[in-house]
PDB file of N, CA and C in Angstrom:
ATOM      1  N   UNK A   1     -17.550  12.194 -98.832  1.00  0.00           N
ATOM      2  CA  UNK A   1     -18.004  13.395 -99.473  1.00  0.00           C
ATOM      3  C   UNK A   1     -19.480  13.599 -99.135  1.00  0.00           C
ATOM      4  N   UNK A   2     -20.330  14.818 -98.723  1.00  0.00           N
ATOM      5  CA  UNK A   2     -21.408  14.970 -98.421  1.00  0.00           C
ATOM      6  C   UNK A   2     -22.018  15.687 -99.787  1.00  0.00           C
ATOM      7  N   UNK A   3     -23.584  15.252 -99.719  1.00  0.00           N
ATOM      8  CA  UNK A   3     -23.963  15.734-101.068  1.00  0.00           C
ATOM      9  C   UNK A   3     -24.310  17.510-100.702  1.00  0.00           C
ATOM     10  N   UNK A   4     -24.883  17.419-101.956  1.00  0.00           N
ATOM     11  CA  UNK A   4     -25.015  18.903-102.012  1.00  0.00           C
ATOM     12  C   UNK A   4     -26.421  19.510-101.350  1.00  0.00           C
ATOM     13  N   UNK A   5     -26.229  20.821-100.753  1.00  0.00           N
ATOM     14  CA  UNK A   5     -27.177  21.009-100.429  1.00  0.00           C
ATOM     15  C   UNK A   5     -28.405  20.979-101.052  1.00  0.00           C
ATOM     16  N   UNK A   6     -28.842  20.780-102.023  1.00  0.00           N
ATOM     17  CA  UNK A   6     -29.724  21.221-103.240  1.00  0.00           C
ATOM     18  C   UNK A   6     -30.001  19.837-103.679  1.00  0.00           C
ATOM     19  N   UNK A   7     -29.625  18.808-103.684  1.00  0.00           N
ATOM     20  CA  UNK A   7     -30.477  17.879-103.282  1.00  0.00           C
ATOM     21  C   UNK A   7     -30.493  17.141-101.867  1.00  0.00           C
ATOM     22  N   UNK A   8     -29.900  17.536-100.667  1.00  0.00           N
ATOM     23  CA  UNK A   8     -30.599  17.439 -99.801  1.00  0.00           C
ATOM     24  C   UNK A   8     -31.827  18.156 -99.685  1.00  0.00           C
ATOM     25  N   UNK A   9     -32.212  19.425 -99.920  1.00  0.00           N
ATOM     26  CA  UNK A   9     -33.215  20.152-100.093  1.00  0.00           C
ATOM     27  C   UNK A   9     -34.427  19.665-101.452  1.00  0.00           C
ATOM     28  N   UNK A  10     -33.650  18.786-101.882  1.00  0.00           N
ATOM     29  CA  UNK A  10     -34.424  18.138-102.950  1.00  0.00           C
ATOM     30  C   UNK A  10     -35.233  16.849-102.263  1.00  0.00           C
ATOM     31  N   UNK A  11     -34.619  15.959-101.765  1.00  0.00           N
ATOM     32  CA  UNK A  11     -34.864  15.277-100.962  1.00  0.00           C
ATOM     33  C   UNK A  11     -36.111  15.837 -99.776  1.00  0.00           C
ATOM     34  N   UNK A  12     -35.582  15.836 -98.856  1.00  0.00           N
ATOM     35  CA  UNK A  12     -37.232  16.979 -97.889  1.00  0.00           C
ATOM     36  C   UNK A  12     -37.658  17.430 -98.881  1.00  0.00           C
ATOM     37  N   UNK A  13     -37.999  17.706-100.094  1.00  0.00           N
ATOM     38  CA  UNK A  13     -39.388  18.254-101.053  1.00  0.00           C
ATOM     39  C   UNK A  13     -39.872  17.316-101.205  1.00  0.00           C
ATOM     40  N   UNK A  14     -39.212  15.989-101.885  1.00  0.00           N
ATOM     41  CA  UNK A  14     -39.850  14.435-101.705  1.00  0.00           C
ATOM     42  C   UNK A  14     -40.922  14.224-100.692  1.00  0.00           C
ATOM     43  N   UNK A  15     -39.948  14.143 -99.759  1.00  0.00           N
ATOM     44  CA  UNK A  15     -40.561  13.327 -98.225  1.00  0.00           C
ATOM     45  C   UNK A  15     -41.723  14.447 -98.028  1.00  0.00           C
ATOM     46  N   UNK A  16     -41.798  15.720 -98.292  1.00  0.00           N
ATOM     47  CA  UNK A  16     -42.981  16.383 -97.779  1.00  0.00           C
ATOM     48  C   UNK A  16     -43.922  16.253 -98.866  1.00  0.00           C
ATOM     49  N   UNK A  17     -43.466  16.083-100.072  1.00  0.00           N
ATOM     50  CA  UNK A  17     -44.315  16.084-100.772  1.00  0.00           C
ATOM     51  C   UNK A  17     -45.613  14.705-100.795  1.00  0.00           C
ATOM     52  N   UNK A  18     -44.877  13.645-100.311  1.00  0.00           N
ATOM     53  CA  UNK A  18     -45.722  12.489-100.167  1.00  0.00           C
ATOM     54  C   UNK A  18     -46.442  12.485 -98.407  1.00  0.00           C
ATOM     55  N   UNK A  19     -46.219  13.201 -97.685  1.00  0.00           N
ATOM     56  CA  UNK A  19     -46.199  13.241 -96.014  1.00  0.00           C
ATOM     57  C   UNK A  19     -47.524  14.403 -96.376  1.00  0.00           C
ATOM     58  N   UNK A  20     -47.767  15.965 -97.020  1.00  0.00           N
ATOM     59  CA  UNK A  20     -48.525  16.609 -96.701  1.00  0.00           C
ATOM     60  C   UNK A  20     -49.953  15.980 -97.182  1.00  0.00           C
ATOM     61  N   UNK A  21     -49.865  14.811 -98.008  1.00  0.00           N
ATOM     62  CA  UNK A  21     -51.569  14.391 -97.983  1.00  0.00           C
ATOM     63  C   UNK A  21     -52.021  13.769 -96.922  1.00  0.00           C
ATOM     64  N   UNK A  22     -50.792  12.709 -96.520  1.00  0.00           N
ATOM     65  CA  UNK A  22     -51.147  12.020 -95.226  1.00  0.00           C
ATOM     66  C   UNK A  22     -51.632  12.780 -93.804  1.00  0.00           C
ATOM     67  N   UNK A  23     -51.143  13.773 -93.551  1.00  0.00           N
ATOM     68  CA  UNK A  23     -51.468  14.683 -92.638  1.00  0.00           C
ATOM     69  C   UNK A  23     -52.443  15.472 -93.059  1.00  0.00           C
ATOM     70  N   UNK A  24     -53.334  15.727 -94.019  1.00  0.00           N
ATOM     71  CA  UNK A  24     -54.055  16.531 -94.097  1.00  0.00           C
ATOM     72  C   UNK A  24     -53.960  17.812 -94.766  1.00  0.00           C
ATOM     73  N   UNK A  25     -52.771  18.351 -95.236  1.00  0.00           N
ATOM     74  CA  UNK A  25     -52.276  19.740 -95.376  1.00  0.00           C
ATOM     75  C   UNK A  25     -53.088  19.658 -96.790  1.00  0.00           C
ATOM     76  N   UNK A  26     -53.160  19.084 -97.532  1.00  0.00           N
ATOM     77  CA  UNK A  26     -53.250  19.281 -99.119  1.00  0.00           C
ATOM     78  C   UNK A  26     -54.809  18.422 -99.378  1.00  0.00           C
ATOM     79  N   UNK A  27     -55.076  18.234 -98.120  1.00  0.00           N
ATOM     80  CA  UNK A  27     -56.538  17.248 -98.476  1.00  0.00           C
ATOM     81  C   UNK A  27     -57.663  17.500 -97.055  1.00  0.00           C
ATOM     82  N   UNK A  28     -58.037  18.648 -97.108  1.00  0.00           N
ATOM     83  CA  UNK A  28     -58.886  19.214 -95.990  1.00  0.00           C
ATOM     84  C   UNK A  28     -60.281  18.546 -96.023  1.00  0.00           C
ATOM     85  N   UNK A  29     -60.729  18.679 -94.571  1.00  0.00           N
ATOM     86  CA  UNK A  29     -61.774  17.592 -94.511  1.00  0.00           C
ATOM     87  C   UNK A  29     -62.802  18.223 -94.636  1.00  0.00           C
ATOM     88  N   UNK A  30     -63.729  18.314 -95.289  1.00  0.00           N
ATOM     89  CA  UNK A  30     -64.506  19.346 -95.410  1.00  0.00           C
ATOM     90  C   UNK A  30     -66.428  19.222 -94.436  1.00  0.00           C
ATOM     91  N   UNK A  31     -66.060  18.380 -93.432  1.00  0.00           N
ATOM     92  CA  UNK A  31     -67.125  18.184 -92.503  1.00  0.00           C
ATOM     93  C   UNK A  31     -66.535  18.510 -91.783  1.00  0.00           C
ATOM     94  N   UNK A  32     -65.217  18.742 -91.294  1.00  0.00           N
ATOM     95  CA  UNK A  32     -64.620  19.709 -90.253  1.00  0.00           C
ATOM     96  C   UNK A  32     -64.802  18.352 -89.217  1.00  0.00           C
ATOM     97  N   UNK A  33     -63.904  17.327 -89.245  1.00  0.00           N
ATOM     98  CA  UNK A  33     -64.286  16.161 -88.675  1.00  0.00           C
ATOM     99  C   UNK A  33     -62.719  16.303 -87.566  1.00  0.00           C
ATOM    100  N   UNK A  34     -62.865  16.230 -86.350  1.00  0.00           N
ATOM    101  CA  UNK A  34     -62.349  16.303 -85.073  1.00  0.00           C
ATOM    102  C   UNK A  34     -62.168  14.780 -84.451  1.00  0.00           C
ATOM    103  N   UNK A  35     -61.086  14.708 -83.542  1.00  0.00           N
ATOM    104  CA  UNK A  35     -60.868  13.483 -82.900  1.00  0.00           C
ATOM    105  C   UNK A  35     -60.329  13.552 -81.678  1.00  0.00           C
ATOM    106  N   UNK A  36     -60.752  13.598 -80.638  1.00  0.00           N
ATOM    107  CA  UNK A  36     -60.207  13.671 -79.272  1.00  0.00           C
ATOM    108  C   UNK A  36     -59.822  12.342 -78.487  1.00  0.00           C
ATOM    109  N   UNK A  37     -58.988  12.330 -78.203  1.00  0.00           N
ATOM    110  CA  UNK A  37     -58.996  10.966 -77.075  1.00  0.00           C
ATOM    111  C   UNK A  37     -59.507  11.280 -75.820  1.00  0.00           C
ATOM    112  N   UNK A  38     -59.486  12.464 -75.198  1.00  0.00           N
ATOM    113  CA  UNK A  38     -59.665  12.752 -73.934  1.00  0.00           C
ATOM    114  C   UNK A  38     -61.298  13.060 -73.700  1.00  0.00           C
ATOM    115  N   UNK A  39     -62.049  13.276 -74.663  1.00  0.00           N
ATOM    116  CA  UNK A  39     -63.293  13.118 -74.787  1.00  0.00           C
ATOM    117  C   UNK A  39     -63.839  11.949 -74.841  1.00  0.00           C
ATOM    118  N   UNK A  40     -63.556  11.513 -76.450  1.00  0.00           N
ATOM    119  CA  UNK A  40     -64.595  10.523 -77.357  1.00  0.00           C
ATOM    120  C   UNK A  40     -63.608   8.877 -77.143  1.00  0.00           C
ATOM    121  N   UNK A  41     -62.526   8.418 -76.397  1.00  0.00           N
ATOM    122  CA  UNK A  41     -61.894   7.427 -75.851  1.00  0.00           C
ATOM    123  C   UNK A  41     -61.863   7.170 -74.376  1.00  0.00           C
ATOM    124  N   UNK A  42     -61.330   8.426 -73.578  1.00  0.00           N
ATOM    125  CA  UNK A  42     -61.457   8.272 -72.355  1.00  0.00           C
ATOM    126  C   UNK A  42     -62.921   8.830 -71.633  1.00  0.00           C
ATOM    127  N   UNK A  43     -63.293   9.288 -72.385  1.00  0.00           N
ATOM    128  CA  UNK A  43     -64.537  10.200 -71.773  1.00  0.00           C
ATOM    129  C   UNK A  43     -64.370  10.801 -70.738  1.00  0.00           C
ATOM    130  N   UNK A  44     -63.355  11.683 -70.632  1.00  0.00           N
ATOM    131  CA  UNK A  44     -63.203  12.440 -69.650  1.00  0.00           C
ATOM    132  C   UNK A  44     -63.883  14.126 -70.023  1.00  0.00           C
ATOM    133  N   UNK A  45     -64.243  14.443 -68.990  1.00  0.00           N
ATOM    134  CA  UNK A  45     -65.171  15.769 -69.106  1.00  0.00           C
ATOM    135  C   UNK A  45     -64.348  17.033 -69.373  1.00  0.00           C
ATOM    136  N   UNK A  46     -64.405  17.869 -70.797  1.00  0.00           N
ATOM    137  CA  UNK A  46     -63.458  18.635 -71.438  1.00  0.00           C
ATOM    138  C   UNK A  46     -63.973  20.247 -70.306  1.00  0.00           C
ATOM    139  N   UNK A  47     -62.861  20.698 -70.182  1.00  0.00           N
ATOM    140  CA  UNK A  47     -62.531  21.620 -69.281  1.00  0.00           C
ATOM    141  C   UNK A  47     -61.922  21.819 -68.117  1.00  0.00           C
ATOM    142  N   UNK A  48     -61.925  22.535 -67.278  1.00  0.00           N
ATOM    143  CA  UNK A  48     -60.563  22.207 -66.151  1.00  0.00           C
ATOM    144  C   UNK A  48     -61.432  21.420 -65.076  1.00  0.00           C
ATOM    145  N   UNK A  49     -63.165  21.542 -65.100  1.00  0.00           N
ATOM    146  CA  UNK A  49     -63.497  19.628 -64.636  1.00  0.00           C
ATOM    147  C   UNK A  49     -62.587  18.133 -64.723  1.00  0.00           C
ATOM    148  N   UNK A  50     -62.337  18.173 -65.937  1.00  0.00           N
ATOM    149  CA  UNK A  50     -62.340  17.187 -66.227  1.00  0.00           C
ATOM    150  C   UNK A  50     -60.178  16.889 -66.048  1.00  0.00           C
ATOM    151  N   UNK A  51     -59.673  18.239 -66.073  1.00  0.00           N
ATOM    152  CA  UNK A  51     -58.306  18.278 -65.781  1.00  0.00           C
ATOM    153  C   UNK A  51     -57.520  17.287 -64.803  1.00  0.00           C
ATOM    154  N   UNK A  52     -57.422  17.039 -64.043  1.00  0.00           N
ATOM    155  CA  UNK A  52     -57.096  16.085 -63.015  1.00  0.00           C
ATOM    156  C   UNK A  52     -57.472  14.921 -63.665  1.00  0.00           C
ATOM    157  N   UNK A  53     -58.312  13.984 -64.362  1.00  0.00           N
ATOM    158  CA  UNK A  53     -58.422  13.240 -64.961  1.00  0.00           C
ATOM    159  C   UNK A  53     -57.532  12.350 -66.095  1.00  0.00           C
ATOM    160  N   UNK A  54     -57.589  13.626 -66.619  1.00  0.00           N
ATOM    161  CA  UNK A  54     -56.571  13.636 -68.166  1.00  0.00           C
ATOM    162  C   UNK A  54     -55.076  13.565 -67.762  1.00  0.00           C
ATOM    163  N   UNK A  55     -55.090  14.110 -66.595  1.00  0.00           N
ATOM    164  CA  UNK A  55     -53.339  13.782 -66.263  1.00  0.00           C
ATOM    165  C   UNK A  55     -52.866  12.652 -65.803  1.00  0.00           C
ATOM    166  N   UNK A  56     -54.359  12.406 -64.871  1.00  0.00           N
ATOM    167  CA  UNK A  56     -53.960  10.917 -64.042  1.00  0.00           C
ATOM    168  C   UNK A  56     -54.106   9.808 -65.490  1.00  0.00           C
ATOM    169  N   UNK A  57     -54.798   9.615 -66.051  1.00  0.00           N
ATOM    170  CA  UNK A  57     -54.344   9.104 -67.476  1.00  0.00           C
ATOM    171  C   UNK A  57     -53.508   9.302 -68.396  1.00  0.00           C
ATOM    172  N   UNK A  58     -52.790  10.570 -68.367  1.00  0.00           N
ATOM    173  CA  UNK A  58     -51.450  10.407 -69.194  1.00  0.00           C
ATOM    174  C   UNK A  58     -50.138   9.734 -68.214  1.00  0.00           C
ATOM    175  N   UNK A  59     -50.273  10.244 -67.101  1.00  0.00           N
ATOM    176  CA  UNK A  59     -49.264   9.700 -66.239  1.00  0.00           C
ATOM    177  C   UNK A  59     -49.214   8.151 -65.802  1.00  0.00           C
ATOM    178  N   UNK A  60     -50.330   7.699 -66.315  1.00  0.00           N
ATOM    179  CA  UNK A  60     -50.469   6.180 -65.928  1.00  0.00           C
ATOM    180  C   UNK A  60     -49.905   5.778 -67.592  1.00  0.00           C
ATOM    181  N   UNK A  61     -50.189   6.301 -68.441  1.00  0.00           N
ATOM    182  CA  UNK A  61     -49.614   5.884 -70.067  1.00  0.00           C
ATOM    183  C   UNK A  61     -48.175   5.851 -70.020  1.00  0.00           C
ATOM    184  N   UNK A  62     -47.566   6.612 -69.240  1.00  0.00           N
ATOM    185  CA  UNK A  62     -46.119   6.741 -69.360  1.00  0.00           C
ATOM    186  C   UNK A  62     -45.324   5.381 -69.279  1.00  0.00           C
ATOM    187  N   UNK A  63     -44.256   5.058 -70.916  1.00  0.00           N
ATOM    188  CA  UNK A  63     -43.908   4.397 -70.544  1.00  0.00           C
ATOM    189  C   UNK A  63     -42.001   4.354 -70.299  1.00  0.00           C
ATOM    190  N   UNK A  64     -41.362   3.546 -69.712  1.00  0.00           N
ATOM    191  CA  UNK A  64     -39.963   3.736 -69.357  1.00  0.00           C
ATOM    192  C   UNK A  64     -38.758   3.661 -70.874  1.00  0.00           C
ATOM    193  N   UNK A  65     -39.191   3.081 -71.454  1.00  0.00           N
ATOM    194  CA  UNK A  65     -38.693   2.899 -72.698  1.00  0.00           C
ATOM    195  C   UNK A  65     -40.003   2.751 -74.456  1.00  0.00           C
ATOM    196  N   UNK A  66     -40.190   4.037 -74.777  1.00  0.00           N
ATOM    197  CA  UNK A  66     -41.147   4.114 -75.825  1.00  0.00           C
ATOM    198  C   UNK A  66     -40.064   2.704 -76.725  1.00  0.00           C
ATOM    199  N   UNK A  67     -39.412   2.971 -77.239  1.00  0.00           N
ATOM    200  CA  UNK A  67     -38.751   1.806 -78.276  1.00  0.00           C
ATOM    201  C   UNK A  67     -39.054   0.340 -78.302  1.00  0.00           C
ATOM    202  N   UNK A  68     -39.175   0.293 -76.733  1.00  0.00           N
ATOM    203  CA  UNK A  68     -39.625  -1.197 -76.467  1.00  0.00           C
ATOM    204  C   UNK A  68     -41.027  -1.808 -76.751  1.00  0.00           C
ATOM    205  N   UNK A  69     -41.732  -0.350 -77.234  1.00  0.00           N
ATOM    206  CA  UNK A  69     -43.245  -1.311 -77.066  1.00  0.00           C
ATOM    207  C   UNK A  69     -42.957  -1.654 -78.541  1.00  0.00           C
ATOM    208  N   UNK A  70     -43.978  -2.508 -78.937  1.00  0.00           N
ATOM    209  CA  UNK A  70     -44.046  -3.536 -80.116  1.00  0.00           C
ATOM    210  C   UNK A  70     -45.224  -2.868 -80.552  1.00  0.00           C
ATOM    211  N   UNK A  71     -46.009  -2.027 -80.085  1.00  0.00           N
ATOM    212  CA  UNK A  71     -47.283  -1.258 -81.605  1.00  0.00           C
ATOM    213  C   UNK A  71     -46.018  -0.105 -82.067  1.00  0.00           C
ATOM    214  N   UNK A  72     -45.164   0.707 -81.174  1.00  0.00           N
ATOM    215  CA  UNK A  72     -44.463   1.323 -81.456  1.00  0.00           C
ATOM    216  C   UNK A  72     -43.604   0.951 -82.587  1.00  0.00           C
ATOM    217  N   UNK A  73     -43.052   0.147 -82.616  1.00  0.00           N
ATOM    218  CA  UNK A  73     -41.552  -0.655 -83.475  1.00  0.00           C
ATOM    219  C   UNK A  73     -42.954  -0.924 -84.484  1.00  0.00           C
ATOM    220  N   UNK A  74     -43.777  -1.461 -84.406  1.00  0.00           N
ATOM    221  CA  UNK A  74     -44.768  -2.202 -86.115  1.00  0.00           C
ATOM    222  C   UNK A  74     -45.019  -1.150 -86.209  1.00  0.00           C
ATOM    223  N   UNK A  75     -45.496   0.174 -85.874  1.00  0.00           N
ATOM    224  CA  UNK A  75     -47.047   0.870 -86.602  1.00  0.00           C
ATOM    225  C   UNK A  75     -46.286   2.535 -87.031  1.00  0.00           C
ATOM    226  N   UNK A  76     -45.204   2.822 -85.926  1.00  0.00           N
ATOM    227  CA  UNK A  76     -44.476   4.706 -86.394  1.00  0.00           C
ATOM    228  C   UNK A  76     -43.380   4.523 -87.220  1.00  0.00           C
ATOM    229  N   UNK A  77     -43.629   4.929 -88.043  1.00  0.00           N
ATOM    230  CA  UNK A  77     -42.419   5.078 -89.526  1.00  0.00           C
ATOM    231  C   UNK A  77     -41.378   6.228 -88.666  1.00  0.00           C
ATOM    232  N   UNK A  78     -40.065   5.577 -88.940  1.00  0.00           N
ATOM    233  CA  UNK A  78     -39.093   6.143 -88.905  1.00  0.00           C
ATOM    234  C   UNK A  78     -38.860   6.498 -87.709  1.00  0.00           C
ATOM    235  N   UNK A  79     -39.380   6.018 -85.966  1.00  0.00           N
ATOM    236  CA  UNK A  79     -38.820   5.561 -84.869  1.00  0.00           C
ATOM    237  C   UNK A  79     -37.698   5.277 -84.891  1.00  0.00           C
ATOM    238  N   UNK A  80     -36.482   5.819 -84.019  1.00  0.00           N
ATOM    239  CA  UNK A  80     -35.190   5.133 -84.200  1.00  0.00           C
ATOM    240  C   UNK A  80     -34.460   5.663 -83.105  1.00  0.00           C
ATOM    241  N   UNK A  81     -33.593   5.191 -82.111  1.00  0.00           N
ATOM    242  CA  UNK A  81     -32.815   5.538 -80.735  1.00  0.00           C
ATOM    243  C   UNK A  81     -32.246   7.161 -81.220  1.00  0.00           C
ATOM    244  N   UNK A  82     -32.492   8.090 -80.919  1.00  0.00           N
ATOM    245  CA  UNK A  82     -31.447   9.262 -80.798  1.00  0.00           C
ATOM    246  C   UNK A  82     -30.138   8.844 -80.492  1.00  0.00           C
ATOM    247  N   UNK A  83     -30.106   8.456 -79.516  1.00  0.00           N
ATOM    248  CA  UNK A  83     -28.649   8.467 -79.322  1.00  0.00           C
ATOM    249  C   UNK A  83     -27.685   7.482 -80.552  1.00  0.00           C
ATOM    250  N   UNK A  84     -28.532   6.121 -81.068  1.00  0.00           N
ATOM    251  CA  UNK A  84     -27.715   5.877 -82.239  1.00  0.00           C
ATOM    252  C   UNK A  84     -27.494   6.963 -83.412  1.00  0.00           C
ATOM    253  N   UNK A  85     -28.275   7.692 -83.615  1.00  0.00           N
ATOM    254  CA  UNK A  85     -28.364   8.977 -84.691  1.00  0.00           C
ATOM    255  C   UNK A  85     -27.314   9.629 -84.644  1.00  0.00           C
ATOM    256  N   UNK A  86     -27.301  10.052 -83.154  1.00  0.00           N
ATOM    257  CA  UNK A  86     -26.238  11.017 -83.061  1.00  0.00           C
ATOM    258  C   UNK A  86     -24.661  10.409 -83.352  1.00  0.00           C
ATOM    259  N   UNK A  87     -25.065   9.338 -82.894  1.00  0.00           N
ATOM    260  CA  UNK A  87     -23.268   8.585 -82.865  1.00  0.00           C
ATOM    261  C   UNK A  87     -23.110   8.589 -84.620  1.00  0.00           C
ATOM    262  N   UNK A  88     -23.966   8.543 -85.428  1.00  0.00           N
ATOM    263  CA  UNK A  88     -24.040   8.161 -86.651  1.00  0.00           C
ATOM    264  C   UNK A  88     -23.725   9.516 -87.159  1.00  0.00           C
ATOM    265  N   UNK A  89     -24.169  10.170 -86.892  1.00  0.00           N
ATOM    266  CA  UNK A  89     -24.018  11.648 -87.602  1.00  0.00           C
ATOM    267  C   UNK A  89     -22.633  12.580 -87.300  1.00  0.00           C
ATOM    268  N   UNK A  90     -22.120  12.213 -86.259  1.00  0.00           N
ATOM    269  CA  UNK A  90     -21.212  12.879 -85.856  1.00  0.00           C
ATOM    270  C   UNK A  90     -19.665  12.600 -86.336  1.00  0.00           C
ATOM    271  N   UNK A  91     -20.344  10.948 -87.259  1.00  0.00           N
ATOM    272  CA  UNK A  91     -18.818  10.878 -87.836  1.00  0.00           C
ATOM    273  C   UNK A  91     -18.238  11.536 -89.387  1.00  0.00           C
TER     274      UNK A  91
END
């Protein structure tokens, strides 16, 4: 038996309700405080200077299987194979 829509919809009010402080939505920064990687990590020069740069560094980040890394699996909540999802959902 599947529940009802109305607390599935109850449910996502939960999860957003504890998720919009973490992201910022409900707790604005009021120094207007910014974070770049492609600047203030890689120091690469912001504009289409610095373009060719930023790619050859994302394309070197690429990895063959995200699941496999181990900061991945410890540190992102709720990571999980798609394709197990789907097999899961479809029954």
């Amino acid at each position: 038996m599947t529940p009802a829509l109305s607390s599935a919809l109850a449910e996502m009010k939960a999860d957003w309700d504890v998720l919009k402080g973490r992201l910022g939505f409900n707790n604005p920064d009021a120094y207007g405080t910014t974070v770049s990687l492609r600047r203030e990590n890689f120091r690469v020069v912001p504009g289409s200077d610095g373009d060719n740069a930023w790619k050859d560094i994302l394309q070197r980040s690429r990895v063959p299987d995200l699941l496999a890394d181990q900061d991945v699996q410890r540190y992102c909540l709720q990571i999980d194979n798609a394709a197990a999802y789907l097999s899961r959902a479809s029954c």
